[in-house]
N, C-alpha and C. Protein backbone atom coordinates (compact mmCIF):
# COMPACT_ATOMS: atom_id res chain seq x y z
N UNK A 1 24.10 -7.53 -57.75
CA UNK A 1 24.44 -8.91 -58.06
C UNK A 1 25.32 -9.45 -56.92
N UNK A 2 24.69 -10.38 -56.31
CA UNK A 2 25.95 -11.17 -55.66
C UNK A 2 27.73 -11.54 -56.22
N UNK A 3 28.30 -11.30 -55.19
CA UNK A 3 29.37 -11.83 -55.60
C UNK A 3 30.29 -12.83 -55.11
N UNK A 4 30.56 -13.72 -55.11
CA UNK A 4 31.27 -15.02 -54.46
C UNK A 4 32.67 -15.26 -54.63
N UNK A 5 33.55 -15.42 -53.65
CA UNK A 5 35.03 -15.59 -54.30
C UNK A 5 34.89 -17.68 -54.86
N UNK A 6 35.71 -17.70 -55.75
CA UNK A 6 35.47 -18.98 -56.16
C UNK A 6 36.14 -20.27 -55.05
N UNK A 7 36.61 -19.98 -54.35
CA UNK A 7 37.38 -20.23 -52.83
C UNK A 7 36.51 -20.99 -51.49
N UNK A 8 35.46 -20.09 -51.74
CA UNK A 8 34.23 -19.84 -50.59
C UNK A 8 33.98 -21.24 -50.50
N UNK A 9 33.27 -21.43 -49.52
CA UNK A 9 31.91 -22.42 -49.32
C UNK A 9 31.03 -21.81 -48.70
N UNK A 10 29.54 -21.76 -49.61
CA UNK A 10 28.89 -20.86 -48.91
C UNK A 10 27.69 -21.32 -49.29
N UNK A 11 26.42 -20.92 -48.91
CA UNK A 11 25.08 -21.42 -49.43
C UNK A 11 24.28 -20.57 -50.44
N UNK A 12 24.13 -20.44 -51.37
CA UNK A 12 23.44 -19.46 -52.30
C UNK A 12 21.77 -19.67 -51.82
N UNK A 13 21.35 -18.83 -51.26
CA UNK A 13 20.07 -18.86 -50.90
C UNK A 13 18.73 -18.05 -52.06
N UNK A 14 17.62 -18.44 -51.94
CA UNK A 14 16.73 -18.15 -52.73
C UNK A 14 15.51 -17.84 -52.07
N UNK A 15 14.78 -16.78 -51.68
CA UNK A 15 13.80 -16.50 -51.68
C UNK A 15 12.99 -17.00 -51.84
N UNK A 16 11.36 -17.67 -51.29
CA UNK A 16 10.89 -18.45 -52.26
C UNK A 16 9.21 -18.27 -51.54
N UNK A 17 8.40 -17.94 -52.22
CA UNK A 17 6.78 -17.52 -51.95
C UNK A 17 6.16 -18.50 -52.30
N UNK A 18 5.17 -18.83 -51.78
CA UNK A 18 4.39 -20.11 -52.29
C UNK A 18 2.65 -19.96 -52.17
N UNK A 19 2.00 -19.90 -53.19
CA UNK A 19 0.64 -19.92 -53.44
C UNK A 19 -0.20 -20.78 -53.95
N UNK A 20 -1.14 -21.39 -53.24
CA UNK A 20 -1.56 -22.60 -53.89
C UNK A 20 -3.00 -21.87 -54.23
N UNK A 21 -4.10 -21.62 -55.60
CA UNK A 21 -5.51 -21.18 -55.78
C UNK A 21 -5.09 -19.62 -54.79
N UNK A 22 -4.02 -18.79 -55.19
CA UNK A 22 -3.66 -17.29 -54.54
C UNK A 22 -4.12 -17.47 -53.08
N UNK A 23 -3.54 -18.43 -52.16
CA UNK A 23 -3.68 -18.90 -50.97
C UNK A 23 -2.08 -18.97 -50.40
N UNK A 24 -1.71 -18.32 -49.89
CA UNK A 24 -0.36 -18.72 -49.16
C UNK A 24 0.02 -19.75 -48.79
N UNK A 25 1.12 -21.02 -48.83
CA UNK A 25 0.83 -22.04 -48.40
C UNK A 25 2.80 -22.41 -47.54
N UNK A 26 2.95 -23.47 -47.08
CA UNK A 26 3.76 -23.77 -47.02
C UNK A 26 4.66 -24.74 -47.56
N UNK A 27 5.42 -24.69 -48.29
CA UNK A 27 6.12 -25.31 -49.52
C UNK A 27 7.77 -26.03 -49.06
N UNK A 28 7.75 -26.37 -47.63
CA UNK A 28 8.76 -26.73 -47.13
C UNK A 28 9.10 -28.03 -47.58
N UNK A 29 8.02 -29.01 -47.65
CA UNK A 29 7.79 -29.98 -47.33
C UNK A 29 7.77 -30.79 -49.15
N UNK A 30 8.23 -29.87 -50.08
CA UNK A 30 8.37 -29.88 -51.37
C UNK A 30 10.06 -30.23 -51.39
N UNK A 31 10.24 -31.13 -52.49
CA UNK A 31 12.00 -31.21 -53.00
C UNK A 31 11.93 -30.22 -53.74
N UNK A 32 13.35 -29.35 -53.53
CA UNK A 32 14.05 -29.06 -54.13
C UNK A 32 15.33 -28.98 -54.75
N UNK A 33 15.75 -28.30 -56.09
CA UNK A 33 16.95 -28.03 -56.53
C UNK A 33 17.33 -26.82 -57.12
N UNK A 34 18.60 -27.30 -57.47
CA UNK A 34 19.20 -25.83 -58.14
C UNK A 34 20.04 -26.08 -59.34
N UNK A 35 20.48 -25.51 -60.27
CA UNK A 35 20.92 -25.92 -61.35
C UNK A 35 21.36 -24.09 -61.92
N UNK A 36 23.21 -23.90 -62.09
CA UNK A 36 23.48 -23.03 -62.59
C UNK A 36 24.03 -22.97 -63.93
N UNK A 37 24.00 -21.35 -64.44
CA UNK A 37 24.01 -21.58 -66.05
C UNK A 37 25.00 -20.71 -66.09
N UNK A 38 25.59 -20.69 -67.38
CA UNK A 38 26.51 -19.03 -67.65
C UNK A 38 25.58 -18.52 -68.61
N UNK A 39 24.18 -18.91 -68.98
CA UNK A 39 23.22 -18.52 -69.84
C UNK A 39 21.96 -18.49 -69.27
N UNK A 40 21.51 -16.71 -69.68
CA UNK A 40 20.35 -16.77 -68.97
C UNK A 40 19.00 -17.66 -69.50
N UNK A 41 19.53 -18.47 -70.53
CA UNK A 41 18.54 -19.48 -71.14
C UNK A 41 18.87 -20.81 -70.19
N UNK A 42 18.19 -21.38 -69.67
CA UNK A 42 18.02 -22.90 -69.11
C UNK A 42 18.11 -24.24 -70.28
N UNK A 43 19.44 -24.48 -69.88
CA UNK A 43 19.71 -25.57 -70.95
C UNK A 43 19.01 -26.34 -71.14
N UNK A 44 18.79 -27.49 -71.76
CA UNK A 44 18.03 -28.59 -72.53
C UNK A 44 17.85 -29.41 -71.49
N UNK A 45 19.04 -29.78 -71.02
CA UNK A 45 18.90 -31.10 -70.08
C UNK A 45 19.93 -30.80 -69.07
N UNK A 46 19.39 -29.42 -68.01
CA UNK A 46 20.61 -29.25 -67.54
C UNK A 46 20.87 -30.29 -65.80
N UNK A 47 22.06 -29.92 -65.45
CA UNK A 47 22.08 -31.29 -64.18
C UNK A 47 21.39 -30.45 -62.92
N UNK A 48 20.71 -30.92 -62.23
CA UNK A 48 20.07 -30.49 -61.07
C UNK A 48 21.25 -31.14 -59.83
N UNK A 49 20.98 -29.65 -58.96
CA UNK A 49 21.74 -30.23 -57.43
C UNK A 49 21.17 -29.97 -56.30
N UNK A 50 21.10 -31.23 -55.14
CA UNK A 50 20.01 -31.29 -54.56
C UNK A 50 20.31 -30.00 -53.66
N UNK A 51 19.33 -29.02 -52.89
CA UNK A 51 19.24 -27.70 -52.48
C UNK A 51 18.04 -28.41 -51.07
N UNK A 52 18.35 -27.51 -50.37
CA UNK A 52 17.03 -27.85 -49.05
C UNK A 52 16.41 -26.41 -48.32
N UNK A 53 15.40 -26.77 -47.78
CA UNK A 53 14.79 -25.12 -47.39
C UNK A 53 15.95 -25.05 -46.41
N UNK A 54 15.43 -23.28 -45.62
CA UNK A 54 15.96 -22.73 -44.72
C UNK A 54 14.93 -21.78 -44.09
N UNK A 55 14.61 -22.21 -43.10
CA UNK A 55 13.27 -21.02 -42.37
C UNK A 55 13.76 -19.65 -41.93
N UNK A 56 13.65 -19.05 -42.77
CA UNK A 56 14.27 -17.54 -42.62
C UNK A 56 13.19 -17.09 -42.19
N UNK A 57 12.44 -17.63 -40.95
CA UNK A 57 11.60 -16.51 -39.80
C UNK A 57 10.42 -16.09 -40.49
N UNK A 58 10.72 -15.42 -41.79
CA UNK A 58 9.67 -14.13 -42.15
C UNK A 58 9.60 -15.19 -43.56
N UNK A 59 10.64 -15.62 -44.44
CA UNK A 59 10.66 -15.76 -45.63
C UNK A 59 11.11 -16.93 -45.75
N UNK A 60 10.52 -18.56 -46.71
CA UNK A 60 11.18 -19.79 -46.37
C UNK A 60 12.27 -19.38 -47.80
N UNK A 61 13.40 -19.61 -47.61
CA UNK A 61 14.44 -19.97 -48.31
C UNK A 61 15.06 -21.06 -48.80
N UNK A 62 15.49 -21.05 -50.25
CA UNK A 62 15.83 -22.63 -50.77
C UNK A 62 17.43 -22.22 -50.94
N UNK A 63 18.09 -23.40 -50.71
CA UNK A 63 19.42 -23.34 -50.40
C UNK A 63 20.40 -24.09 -50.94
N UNK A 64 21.67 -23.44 -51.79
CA UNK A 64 22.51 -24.62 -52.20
C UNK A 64 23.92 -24.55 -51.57
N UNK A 65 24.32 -25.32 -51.39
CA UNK A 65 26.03 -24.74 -51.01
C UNK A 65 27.14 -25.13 -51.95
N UNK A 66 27.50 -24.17 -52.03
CA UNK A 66 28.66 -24.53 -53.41
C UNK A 66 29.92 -23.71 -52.86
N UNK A 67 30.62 -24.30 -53.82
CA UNK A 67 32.02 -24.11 -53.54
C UNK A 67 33.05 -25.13 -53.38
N UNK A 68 34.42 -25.12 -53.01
CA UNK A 68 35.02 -26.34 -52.60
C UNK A 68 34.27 -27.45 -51.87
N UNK A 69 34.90 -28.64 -52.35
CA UNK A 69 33.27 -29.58 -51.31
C UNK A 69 32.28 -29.15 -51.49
N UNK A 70 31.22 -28.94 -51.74
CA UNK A 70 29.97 -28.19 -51.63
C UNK A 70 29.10 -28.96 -52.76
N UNK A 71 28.69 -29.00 -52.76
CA UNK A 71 27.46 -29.48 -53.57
C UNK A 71 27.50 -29.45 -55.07
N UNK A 72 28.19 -28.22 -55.61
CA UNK A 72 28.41 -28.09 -56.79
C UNK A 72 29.64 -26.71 -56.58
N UNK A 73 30.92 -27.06 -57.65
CA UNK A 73 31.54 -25.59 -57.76
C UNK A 73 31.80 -25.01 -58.90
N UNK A 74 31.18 -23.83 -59.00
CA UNK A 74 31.38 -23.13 -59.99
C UNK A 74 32.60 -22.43 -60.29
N UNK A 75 33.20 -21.93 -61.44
CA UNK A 75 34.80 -21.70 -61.70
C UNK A 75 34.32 -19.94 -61.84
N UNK A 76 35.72 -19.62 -61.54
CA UNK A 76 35.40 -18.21 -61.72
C UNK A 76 35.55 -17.67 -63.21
N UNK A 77 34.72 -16.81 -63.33
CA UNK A 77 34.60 -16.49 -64.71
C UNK A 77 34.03 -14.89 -64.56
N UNK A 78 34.08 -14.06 -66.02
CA UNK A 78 33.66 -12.31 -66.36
C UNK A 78 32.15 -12.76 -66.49
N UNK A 79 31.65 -13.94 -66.99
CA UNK A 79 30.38 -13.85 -67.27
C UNK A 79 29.02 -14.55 -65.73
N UNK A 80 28.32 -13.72 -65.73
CA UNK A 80 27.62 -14.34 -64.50
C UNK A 80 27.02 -15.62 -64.40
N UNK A 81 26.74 -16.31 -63.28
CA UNK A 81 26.25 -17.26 -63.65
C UNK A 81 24.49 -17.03 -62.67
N UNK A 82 23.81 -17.88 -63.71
CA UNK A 82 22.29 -17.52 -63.54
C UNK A 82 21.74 -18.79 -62.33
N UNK A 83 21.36 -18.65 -61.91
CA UNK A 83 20.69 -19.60 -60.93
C UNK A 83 19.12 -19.85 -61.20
N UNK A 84 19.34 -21.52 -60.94
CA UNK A 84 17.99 -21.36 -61.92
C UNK A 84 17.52 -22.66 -60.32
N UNK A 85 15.74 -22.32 -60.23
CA UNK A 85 15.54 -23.16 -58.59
C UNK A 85 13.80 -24.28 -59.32
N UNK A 86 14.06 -25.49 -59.06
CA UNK A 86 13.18 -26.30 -59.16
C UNK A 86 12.24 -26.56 -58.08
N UNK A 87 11.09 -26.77 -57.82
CA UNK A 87 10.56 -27.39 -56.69
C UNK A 87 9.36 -27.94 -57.02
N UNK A 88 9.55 -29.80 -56.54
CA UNK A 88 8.42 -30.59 -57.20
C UNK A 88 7.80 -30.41 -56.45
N UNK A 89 6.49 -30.49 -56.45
CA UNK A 89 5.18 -30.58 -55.69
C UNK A 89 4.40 -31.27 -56.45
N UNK A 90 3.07 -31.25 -56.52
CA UNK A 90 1.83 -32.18 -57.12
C UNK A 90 0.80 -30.82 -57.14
N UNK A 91 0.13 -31.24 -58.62
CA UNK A 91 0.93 -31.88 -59.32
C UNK A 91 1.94 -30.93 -60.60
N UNK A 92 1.98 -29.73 -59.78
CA UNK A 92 3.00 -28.88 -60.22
C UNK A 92 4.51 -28.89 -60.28
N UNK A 93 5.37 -28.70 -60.70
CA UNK A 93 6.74 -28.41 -60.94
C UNK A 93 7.53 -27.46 -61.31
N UNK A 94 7.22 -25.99 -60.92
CA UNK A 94 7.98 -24.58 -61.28
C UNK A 94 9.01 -25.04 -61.38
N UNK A 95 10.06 -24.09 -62.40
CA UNK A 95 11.22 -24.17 -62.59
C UNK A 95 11.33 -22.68 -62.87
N UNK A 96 12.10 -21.70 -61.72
CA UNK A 96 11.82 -20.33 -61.67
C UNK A 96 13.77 -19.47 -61.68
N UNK A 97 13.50 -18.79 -62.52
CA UNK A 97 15.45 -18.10 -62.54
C UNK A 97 15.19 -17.31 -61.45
N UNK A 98 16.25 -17.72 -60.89
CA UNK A 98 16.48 -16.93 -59.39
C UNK A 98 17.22 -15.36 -59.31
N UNK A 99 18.07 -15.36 -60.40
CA UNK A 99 18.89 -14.31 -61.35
C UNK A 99 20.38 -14.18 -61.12
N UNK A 100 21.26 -13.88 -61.22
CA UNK A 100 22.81 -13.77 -61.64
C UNK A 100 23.45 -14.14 -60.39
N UNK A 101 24.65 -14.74 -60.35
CA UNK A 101 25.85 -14.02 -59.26
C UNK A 101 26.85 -14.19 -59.90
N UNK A 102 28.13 -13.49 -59.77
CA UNK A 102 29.15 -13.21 -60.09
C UNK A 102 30.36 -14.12 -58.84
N UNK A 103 31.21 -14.71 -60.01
CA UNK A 103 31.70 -16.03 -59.22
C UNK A 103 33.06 -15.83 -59.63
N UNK A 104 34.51 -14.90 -58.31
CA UNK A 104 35.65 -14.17 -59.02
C UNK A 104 36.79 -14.90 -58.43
């Protein structure tokens, strides 16, 4: 599990594969977001924060920065918080859990 001091400013990055008809595609060019939980259930109506790729060479990455200033900051807490990653396209809209980090 990642771990973040609550202090930081840093970018929580996400992994992110993209297949269009099991065709590899490139999904840069898609909005994205991010939206964290202290529940691995995805709330009702939870708030989205805007996130942008990152060309990690081999792997495109979706990106948020949080922390002081940052985009969104999470408080430190015992319970993890879940990261949860949106990306609109057409005429699809995944909404995929990215999984835990620990925020101390």
């Amino acid at each position: 599990m990642l771990r973040i001091n609550s202090q930081s400013l840093e970018y929580i990055k996400v992994p992110v594969t993209a297949k269009k008809g099991g065709v590899a595609y490139d999904p840069t060019g898609d909005t994205v977001e991010m939206t964290f939980s202290q529940s691995e259930t995805l709330p009702a109506t939870p708030t989205w924060y805007a996130a942008s790729w990152e060309d990690g060479s081999n792997q495109d990455m979706v990106r948020c920065l949080i922390g002081p200033t940052g985009e969104v900051e999470l408080t430190a807490s015992h319970t993890p918080w879940y990261v949860f990653i949106k990306i609109t396209d057409n005429p699809e809209i995944p909404v995929l859990e990215a999984g835990p980090i620990e925020v101390y």
